[in-house]
Protein backbone atom coordinates (compact mmCIF):
# COMPACT_ATOMS: atom_id res chain seq x y z
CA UNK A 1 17.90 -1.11 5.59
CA UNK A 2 20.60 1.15 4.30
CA UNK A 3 22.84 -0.47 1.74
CA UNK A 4 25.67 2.30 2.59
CA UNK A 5 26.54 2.64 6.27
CA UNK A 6 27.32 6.67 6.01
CA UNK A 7 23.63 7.06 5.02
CA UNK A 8 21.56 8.09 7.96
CA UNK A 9 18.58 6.23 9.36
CA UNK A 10 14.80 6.94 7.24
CA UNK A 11 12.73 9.59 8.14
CA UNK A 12 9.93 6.93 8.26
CA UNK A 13 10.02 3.55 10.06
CA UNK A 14 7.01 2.71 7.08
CA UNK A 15 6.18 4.44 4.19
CA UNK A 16 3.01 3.59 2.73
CA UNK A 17 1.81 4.96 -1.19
CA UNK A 18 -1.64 3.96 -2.09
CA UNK A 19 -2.03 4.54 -5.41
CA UNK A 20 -5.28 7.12 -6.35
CA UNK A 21 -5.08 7.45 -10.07
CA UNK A 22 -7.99 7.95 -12.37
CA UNK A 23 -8.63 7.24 -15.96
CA UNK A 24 -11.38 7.69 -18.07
CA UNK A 25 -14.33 5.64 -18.10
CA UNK A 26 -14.14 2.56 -20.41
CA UNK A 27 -10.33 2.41 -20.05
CA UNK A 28 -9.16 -1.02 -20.59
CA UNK A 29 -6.61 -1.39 -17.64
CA UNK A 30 -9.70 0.35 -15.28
CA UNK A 31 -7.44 2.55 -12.36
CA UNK A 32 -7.47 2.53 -8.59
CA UNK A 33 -9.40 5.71 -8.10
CA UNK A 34 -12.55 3.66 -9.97
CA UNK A 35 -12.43 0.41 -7.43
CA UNK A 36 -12.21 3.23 -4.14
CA UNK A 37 -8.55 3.68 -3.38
CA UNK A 38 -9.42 7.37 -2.63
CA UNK A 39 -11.80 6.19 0.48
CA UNK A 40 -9.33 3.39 1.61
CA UNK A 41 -6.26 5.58 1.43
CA UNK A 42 -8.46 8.54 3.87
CA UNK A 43 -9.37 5.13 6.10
CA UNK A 44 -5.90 4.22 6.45
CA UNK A 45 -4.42 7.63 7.13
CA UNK A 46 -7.13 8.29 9.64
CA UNK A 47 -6.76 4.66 11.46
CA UNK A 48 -2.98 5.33 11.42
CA UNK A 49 -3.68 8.06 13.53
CA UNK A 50 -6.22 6.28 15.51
CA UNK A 51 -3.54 3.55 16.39
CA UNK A 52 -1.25 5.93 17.66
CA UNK A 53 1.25 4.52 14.85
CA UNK A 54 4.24 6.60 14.61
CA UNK A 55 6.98 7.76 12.18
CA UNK A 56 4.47 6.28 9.29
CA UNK A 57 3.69 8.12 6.72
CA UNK A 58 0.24 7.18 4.60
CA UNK A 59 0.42 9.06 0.76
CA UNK A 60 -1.41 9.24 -1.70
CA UNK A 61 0.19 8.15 -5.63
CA UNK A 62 -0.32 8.36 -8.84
CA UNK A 63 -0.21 5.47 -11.07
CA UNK A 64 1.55 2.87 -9.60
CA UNK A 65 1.32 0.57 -12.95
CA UNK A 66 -0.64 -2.94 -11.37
CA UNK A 67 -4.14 -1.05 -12.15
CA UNK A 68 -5.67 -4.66 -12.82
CA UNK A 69 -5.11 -5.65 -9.18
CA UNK A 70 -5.53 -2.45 -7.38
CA UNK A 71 -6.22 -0.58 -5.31
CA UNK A 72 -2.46 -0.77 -5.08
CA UNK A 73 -0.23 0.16 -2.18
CA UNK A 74 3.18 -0.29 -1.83
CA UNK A 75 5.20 -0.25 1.66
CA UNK A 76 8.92 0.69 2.04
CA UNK A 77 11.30 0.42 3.24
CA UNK A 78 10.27 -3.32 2.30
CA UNK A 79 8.80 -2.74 -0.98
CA UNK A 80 6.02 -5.18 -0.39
CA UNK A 81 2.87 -4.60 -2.70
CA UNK A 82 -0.52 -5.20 -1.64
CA UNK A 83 -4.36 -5.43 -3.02
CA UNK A 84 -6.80 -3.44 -0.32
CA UNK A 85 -10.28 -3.82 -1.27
CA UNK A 86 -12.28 -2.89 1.86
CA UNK A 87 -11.35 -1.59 5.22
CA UNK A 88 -10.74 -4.51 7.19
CA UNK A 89 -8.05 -5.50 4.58
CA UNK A 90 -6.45 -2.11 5.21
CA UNK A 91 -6.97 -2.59 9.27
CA UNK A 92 -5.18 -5.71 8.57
CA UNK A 93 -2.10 -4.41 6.78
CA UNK A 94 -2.01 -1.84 9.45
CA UNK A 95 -1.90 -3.99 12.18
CA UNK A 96 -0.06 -7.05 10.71
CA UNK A 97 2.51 -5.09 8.48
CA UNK A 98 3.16 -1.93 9.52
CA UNK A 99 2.60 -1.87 13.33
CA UNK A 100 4.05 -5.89 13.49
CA UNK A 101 6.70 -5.92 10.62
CA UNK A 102 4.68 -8.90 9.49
CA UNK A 103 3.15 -9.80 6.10
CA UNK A 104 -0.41 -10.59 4.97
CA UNK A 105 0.21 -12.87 1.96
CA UNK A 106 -3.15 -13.17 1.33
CA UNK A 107 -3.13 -9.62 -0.32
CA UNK A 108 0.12 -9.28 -0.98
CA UNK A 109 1.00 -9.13 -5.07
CA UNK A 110 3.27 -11.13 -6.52
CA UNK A 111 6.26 -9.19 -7.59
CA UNK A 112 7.26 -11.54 -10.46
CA UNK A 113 3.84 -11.51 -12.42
CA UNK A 114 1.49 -9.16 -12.69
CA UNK A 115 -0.88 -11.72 -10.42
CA UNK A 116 -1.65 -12.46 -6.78
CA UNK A 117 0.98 -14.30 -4.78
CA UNK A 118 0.32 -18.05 -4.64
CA UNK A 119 0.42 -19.46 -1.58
């Protein structure tokens, strides 16, 4: 998905940033690290692995700014944002998105408010 032709190929066929930022308790927008991205982003590397998934890369992020919704992750080269809130959901995304190219709308955020995607 290169918009010039003269740039090379990615490094990365997926590129996955799960956002692990912390703020302080009581803060009004809460933050990823508080709802267990930390755990979720170690399952996902680790399953990665498991799968035998290669050139992905699993990072962690800071703040990725949708701290309502999160955990956050984002996924490029498609820039498709998702909600993980337990380890099937990330087993999911692994399987459906990133090994499959697919999508899995029903966690997927909707880019043009700062909601879920209707479906």
């Amino acid at each position: 998905m290169n918009d010039n032709p003269n740039d090379p190929a990615p490094f990365y066929r997926r590129h996955v940033f799960f956002c692990v930022n912390e703020r302080e308790d009581g803060h009004p927008r809460s933050c990823c690290l508080a709802k267990g991205s930390q755990e979720l982003r170690d399952y996902m590397k680790a399953k990665a692995k498991e799968m035998g998934l290669k050139r992905i890369r699993i990072n962690s992020s800071g703040c990725l700014d949708r701290c309502e919704q999160g955990p956050s992750l984002v996924i490029y080269p498609e820039g498709v944002w998702y909600t993980c809130n337990t380890r099937e959901d990330v087993e999911e995304v692994l399987e459906v998105h990133v090994q499959g190219g697919g999508r899995v709308e029903r966690l997927m955020m909707d880019q043009r408010t700062d909601g879920p995607a209707k479906t």
